[in-house]
Protein backbone atom coordinates (compact mmCIF):
# COMPACT_ATOMS: atom_id res chain seq x y z
CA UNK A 1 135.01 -0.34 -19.87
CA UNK A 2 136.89 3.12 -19.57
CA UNK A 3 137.24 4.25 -15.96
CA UNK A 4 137.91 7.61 -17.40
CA UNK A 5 134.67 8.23 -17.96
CA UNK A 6 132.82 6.32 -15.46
CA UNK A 7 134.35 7.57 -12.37
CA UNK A 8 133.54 11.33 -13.18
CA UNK A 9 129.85 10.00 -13.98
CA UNK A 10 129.63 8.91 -10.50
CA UNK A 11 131.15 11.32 -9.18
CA UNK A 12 128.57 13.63 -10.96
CA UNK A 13 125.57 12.03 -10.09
CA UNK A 14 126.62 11.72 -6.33
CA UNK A 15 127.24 15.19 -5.79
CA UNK A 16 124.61 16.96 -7.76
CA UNK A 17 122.00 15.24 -6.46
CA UNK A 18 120.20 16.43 -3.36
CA UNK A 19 120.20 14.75 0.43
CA UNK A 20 118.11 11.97 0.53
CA UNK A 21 117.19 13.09 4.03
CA UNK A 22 117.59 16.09 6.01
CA UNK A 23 118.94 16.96 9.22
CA UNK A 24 116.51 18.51 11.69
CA UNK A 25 117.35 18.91 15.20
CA UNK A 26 115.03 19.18 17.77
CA UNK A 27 116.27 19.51 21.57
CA UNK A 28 115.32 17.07 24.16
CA UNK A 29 115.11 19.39 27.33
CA UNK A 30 111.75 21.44 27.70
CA UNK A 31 113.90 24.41 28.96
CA UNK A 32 114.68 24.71 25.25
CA UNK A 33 111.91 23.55 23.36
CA UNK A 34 112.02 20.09 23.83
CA UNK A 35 108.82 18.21 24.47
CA UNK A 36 107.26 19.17 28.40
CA UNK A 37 106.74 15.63 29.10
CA UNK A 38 110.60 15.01 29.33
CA UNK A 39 111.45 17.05 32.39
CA UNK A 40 110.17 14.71 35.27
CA UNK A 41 112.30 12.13 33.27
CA UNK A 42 115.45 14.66 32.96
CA UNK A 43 114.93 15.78 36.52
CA UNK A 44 114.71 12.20 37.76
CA UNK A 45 118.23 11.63 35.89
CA UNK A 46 119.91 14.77 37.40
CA UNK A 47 118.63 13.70 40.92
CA UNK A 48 120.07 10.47 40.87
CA UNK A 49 123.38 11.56 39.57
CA UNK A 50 123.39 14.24 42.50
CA UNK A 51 126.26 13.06 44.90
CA UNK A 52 125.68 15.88 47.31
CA UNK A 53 123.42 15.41 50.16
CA UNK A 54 122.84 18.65 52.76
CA UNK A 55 123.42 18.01 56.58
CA UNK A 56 119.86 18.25 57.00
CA UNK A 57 118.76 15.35 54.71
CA UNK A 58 121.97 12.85 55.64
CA UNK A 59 120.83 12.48 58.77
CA UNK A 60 124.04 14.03 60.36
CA UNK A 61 122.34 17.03 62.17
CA UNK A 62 118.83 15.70 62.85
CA UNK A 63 116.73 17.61 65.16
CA UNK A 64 114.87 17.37 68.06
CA UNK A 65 111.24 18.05 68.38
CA UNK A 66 112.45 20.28 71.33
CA UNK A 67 115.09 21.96 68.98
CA UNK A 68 112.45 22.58 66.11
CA UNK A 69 110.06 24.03 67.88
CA UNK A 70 112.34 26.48 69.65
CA UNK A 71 113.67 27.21 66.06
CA UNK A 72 110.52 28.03 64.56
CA UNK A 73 109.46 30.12 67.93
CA UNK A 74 112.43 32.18 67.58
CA UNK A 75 111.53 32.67 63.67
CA UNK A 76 107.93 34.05 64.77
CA UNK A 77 109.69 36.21 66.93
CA UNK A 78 112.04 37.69 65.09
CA UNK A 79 109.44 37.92 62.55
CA UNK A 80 107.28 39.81 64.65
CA UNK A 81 110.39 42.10 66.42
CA UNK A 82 111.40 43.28 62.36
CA UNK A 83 107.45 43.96 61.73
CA UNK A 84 107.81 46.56 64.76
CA UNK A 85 111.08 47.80 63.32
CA UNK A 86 109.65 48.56 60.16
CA UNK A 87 106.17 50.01 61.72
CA UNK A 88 108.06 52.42 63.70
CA UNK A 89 110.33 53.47 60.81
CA UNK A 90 107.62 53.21 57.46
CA UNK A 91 104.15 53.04 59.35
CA UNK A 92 101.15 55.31 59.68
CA UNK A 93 102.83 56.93 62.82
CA UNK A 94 106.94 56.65 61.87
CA UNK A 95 108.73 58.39 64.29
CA UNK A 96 111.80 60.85 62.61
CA UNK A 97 114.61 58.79 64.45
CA UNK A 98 115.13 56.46 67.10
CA UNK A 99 116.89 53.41 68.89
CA UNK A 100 115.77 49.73 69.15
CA UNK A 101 118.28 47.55 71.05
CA UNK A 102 117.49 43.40 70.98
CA UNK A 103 119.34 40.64 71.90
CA UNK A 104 123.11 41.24 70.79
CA UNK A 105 121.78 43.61 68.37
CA UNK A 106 120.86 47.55 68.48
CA UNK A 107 119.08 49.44 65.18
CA UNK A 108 119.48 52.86 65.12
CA UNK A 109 117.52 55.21 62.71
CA UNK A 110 117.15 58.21 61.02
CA UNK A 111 114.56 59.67 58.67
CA UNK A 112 115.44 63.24 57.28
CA UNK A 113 112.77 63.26 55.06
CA UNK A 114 114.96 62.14 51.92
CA UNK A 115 116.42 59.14 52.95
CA UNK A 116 116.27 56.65 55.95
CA UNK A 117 119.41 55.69 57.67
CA UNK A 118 119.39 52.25 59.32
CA UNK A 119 122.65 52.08 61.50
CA UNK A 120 122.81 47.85 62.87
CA UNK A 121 125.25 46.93 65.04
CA UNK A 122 126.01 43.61 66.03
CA UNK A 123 127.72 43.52 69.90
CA UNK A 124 128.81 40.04 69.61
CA UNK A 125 131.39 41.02 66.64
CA UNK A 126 131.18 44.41 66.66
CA UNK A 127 130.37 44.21 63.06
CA UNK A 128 128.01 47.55 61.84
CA UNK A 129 126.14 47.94 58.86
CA UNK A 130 124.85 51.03 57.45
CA UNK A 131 121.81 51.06 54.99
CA UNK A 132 120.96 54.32 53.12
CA UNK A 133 116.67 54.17 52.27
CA UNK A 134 115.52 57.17 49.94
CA UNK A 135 112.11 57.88 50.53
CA UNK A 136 109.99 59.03 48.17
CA UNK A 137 108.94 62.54 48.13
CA UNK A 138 105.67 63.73 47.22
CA UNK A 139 104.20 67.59 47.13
C-alpha cells in the first residue's frame, strides 16, 4: 500500500466535506433570548449565591412596633408638609415668593416668572442647596 497516496486521500475527503453538524447557540438567560421559563430558576441561583444580607433582613436592627409606626407617621407627614410646599409654589394660587421654615429645615422661594428658585437650608449642618425650576411660559 503507498502512503503517498493514501494520506492526501484522507486528507481530501476530511476537509472537503461539510460539518456533519452545526453549531447553533442559543442563550440560556431570558434577558437575552433565552427561554422565559428559566428566570425563576436563574433568579433562584443568583439568590442563593447572594452573601450580602441588609441590616434590615439580618435581624441586626429590628424594629419596634413603637419605632415603625412613628417611622411611617413621620413619612405621612413629611409627605403631607412637601404637598404644601409644592401647592404654595406650583398650585392654583402660587404665591411669587416666600419662606417655609420646618423642623431643622427652612425653604425659601422665588418665582420670577421664568424660573423658580428653591433656596433649602439645613440648620443642623448648615448645608444649602439651591435648585433652579424654569417654568414654562405660555402667551
Amino acid at each position: 500500500m503507498r502512503y503517498d497516496r493514501v494520506i492526501p486521500a484522507v486528507l481530501f475527503l476530511a476537509f472537503s466535506t461539510p460539518a456533519a453538524a452545526d453549531l447553533i447557540y442559543k442563550p440560556i438567560n431570558p434577558s437575552f433570548g433565552g427561554e422565559p421559563f428559566n428566570s425563576s430558576h436563574l433568579q433562584g441561583l443568583a439568590g442563593t449565591q447572594n452573601l450580602f444580607k441588609p441590616e434590615s433582613q439580618s435581624g441586626a436592627q429590628q424594629q419596634s412596633q413603637t419605632e415603625r409606626f412613628l417611622s411611617q407617621l413621620q413619612s405621612r407627614l413629611y409627605s403631607s408638609l412637601a404637598t404644601q410646599v409644592s401647592e404654595a409654589i406650583f398650585g392654583e394660587n402660587a404665591q411669587p415668593n416666600g419662606t417655609i421654615t420646618f423642623d431643622d429645615q427652612q425653604v425659601v422661594f422665588i418665582n420670577d416668572g421664568t424660573t423658580i428658585e428653591l433656596v433649602i437650608t439645613d440648620f443642623t449642618t448648615g448645608q444649602v442647596t439651591n435648585i433652579v425650576i424654569p417654568t414654562l411660559v405660555t402667551n
